[in-house]
PDB file of N, CA and C in Angstrom:
ATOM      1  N   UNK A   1       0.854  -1.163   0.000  1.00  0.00           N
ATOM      2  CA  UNK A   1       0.000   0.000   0.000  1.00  0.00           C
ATOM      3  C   UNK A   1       0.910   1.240   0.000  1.00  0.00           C
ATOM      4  N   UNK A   2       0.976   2.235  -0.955  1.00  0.00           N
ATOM      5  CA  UNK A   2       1.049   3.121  -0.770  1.00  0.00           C
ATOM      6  C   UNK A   2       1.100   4.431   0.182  1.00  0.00           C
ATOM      7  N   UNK A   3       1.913   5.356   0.587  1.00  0.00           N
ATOM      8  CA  UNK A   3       1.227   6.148   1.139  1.00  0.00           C
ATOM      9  C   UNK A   3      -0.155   7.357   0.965  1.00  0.00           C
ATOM     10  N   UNK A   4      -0.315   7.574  -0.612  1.00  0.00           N
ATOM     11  CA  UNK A   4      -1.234   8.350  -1.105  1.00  0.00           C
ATOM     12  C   UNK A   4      -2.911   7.210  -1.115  1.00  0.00           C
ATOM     13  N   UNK A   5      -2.418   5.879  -1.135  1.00  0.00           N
ATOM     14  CA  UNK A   5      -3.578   4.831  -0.791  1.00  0.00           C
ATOM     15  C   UNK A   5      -4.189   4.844   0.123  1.00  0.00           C
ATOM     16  N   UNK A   6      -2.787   4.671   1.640  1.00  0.00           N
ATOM     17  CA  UNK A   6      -3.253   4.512   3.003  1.00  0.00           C
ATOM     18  C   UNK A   6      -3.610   6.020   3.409  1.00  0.00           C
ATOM     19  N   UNK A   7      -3.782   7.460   2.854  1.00  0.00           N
ATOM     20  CA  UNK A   7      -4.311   8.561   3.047  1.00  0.00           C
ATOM     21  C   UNK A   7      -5.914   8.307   2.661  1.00  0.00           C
ATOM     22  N   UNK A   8      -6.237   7.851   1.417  1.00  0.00           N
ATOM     23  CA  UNK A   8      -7.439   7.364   1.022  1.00  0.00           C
ATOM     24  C   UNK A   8      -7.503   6.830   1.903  1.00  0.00           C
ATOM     25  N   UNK A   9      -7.461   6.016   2.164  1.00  0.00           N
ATOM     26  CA  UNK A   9      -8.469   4.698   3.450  1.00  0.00           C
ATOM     27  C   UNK A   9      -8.722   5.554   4.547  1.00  0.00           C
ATOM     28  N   UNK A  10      -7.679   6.219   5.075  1.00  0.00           N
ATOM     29  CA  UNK A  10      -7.924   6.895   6.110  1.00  0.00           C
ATOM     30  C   UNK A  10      -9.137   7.900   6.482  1.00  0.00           C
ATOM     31  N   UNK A  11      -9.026   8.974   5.446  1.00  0.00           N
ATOM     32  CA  UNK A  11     -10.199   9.549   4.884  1.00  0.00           C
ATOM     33  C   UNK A  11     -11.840   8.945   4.861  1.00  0.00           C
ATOM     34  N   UNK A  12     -10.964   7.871   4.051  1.00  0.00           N
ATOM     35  CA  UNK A  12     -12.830   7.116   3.508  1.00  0.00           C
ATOM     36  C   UNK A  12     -13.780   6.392   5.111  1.00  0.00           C
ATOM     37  N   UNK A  13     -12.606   5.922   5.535  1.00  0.00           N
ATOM     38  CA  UNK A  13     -13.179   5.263   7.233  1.00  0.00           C
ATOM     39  C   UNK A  13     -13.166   6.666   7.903  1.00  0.00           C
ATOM     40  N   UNK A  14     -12.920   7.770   7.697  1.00  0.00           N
ATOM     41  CA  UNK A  14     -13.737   8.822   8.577  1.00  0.00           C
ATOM     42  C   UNK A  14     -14.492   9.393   8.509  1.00  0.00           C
ATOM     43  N   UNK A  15     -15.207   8.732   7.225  1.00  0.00           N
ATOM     44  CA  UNK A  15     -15.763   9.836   6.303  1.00  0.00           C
ATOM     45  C   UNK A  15     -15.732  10.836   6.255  1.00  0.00           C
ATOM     46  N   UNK A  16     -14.830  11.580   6.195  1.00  0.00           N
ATOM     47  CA  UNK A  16     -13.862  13.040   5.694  1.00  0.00           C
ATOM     48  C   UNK A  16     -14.315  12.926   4.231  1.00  0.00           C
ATOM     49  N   UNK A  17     -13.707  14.264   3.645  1.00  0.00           N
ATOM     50  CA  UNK A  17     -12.965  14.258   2.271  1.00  0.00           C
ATOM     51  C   UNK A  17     -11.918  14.838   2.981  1.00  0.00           C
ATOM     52  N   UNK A  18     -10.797  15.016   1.752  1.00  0.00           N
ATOM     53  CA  UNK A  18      -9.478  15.236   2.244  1.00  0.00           C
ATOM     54  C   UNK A  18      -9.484  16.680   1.149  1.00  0.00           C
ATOM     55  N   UNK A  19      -9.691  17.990   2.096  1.00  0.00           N
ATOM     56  CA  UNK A  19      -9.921  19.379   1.651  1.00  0.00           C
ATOM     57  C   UNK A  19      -8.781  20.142   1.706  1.00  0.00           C
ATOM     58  N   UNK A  20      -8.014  19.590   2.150  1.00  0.00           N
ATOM     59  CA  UNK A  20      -6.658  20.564   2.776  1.00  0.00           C
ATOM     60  C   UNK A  20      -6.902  21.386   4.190  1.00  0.00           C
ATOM     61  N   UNK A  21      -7.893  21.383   4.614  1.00  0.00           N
ATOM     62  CA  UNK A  21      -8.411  21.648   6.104  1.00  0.00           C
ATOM     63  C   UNK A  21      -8.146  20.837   6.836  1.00  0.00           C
ATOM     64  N   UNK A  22      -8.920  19.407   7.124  1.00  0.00           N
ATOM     65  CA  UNK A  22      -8.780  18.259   7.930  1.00  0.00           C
ATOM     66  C   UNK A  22      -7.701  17.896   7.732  1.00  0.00           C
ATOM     67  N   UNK A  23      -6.655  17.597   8.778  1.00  0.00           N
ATOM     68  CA  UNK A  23      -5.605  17.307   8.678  1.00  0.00           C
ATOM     69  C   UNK A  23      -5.331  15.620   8.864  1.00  0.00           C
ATOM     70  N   UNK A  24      -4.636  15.266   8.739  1.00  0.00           N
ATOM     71  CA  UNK A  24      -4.286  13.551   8.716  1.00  0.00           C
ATOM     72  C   UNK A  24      -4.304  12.593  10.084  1.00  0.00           C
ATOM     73  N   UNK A  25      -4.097  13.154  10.984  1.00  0.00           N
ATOM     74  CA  UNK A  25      -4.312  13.132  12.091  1.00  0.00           C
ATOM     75  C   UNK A  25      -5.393  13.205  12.763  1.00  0.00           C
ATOM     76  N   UNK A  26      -6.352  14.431  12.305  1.00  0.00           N
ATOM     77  CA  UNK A  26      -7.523  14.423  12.835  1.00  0.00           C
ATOM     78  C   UNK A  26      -8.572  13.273  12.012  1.00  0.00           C
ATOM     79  N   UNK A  27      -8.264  12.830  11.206  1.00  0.00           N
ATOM     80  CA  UNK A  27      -9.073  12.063  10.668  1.00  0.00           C
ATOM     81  C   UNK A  27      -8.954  10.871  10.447  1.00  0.00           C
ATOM     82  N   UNK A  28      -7.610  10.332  10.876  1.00  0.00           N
ATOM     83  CA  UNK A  28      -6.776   8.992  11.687  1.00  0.00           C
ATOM     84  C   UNK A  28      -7.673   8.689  13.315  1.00  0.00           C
ATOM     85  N   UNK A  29      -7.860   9.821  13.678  1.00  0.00           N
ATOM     86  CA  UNK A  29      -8.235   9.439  14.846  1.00  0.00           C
ATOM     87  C   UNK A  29      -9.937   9.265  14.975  1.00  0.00           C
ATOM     88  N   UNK A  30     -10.708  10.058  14.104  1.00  0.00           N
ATOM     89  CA  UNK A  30     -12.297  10.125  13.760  1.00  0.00           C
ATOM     90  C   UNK A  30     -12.531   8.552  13.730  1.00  0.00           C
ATOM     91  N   UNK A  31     -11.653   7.994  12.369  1.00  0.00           N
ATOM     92  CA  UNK A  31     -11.289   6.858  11.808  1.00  0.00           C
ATOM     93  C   UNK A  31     -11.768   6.046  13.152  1.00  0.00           C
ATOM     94  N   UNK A  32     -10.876   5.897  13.847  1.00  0.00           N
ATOM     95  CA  UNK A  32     -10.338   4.706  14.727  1.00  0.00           C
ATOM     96  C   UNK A  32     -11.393   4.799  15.978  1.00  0.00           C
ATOM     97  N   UNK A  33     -11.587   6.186  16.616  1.00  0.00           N
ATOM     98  CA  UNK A  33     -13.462   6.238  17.499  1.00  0.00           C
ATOM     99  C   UNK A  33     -14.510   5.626  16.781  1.00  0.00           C
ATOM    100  N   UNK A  34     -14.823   5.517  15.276  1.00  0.00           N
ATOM    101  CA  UNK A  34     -15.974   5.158  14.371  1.00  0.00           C
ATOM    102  C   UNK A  34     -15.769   4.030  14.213  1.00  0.00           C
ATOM    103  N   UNK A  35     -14.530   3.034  14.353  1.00  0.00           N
ATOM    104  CA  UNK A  35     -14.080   1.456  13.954  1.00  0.00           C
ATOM    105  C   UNK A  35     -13.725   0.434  15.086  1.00  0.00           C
ATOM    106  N   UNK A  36     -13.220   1.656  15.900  1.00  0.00           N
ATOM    107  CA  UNK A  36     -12.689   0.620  17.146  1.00  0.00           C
ATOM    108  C   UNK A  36     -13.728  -0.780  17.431  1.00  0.00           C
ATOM    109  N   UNK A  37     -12.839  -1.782  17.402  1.00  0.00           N
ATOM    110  CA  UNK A  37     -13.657  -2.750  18.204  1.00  0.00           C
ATOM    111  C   UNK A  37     -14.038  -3.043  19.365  1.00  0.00           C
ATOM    112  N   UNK A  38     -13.634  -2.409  20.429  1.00  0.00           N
ATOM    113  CA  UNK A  38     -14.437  -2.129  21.848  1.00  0.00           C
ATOM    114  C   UNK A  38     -15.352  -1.371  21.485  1.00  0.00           C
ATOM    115  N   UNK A  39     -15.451  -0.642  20.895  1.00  0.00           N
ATOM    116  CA  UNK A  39     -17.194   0.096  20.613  1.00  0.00           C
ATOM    117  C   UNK A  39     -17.944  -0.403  19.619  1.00  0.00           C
ATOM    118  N   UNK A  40     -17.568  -1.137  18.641  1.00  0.00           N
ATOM    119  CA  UNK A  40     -18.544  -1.566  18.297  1.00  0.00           C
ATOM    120  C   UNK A  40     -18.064  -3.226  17.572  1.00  0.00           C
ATOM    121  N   UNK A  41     -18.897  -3.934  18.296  1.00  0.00           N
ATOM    122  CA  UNK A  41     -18.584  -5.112  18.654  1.00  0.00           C
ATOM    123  C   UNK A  41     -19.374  -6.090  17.125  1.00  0.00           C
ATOM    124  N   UNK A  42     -17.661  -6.431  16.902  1.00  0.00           N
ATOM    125  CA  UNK A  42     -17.942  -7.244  15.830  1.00  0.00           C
ATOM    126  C   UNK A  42     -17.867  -6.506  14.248  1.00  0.00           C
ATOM    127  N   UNK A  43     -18.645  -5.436  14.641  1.00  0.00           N
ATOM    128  CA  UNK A  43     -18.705  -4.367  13.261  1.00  0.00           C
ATOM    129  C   UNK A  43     -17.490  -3.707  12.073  1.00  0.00           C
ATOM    130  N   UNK A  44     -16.677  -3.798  13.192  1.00  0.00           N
ATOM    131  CA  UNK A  44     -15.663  -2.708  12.591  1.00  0.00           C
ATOM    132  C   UNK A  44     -14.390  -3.047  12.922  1.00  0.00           C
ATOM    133  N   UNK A  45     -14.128  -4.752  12.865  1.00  0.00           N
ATOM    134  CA  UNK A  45     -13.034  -5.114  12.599  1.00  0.00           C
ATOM    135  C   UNK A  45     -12.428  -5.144  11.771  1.00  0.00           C
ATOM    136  N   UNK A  46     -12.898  -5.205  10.281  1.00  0.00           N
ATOM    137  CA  UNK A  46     -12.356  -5.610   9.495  1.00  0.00           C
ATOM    138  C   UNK A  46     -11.968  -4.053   8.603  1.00  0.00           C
ATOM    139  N   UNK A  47     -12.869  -2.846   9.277  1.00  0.00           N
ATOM    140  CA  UNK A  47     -11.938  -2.181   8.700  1.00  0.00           C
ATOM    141  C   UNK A  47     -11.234  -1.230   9.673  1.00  0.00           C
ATOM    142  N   UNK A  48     -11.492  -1.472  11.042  1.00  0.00           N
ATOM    143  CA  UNK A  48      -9.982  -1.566  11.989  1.00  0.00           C
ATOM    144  C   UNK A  48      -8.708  -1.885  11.865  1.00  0.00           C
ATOM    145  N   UNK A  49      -8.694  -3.301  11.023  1.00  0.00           N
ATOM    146  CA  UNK A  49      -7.608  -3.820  10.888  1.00  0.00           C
ATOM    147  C   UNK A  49      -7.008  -3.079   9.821  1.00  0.00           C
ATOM    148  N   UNK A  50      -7.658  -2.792   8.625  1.00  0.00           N
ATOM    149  CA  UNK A  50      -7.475  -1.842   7.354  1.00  0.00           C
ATOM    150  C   UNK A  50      -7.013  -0.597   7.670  1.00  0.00           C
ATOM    151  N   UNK A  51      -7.471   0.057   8.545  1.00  0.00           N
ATOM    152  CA  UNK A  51      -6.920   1.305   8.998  1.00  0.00           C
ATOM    153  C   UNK A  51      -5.565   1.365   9.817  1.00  0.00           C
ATOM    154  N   UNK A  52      -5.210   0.463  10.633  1.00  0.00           N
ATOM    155  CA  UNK A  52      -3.748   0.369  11.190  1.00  0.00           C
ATOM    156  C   UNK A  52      -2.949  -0.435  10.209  1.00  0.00           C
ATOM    157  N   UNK A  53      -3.340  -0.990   9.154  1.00  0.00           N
ATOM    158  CA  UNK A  53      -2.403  -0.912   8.066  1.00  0.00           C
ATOM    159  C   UNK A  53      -1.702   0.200   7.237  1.00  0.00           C
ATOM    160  N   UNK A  54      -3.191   1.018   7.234  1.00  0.00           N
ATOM    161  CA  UNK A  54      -2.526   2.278   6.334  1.00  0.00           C
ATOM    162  C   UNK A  54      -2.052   3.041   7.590  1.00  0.00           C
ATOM    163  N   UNK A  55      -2.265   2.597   8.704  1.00  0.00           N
ATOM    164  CA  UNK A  55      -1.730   3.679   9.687  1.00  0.00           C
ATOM    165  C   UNK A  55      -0.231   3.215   9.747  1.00  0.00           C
ATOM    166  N   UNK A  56       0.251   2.332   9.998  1.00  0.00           N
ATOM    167  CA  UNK A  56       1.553   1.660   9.823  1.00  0.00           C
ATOM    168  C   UNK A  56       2.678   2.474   8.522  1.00  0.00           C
ATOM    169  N   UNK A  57       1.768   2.380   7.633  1.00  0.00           N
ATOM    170  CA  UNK A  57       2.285   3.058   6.551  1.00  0.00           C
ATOM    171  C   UNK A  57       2.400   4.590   6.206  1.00  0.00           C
ATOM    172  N   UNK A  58       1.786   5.359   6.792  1.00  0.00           N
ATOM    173  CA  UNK A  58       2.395   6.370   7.131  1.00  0.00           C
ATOM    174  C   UNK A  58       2.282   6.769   8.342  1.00  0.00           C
ATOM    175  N   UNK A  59       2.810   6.280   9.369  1.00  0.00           N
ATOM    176  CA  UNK A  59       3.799   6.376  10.532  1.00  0.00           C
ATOM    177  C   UNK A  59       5.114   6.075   9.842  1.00  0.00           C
ATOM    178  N   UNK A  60       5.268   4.999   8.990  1.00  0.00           N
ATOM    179  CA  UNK A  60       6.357   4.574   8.550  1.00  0.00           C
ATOM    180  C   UNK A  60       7.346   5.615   7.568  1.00  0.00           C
ATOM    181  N   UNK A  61       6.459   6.488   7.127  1.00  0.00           N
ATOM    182  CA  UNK A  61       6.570   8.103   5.886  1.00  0.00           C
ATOM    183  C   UNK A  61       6.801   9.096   6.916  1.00  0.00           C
ATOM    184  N   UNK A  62       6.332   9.184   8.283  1.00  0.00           N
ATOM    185  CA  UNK A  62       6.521   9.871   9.033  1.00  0.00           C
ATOM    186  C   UNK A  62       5.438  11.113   8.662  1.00  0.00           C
ATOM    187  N   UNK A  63       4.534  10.769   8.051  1.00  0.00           N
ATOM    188  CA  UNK A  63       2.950  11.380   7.861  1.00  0.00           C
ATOM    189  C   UNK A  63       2.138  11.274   8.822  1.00  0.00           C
ATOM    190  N   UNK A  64       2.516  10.653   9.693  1.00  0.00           N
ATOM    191  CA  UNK A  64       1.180  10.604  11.029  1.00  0.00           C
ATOM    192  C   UNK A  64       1.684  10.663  11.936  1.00  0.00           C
TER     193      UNK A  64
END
């Protein structure tokens, strides 16, 4: 994955658009309150897991 990919995902699980306002961070974290699996049970694993992939990947760019 990319880093301009794992920005998409990020976005799309926060449902953001990416305006140049919302910053990457704030919408990494929207992301992860709306997916977490302690809150919602069962639901939002699978794109929990999707999101600390692209989160991995730019932590790894030093983008997040």
């Amino acid at each position: 994955m990319s880093t301009a990919e794992a920005r998409v995902v990020v976005f799309d699980l926060a449902r953001l658009r990416d305006d140049g306002v919302t910053t990457l961070k704030t919408a990494y974290r929207t992301a992860a309150r709306l997916h977490h699996p302690d809150h919602h049970h069962g639901i939002g694993d699978a794109a929990f897991k999707r999101l600390s992939e692209a989160a991995s990947v730019l932590k790894a760019a030093g983008l997040l």
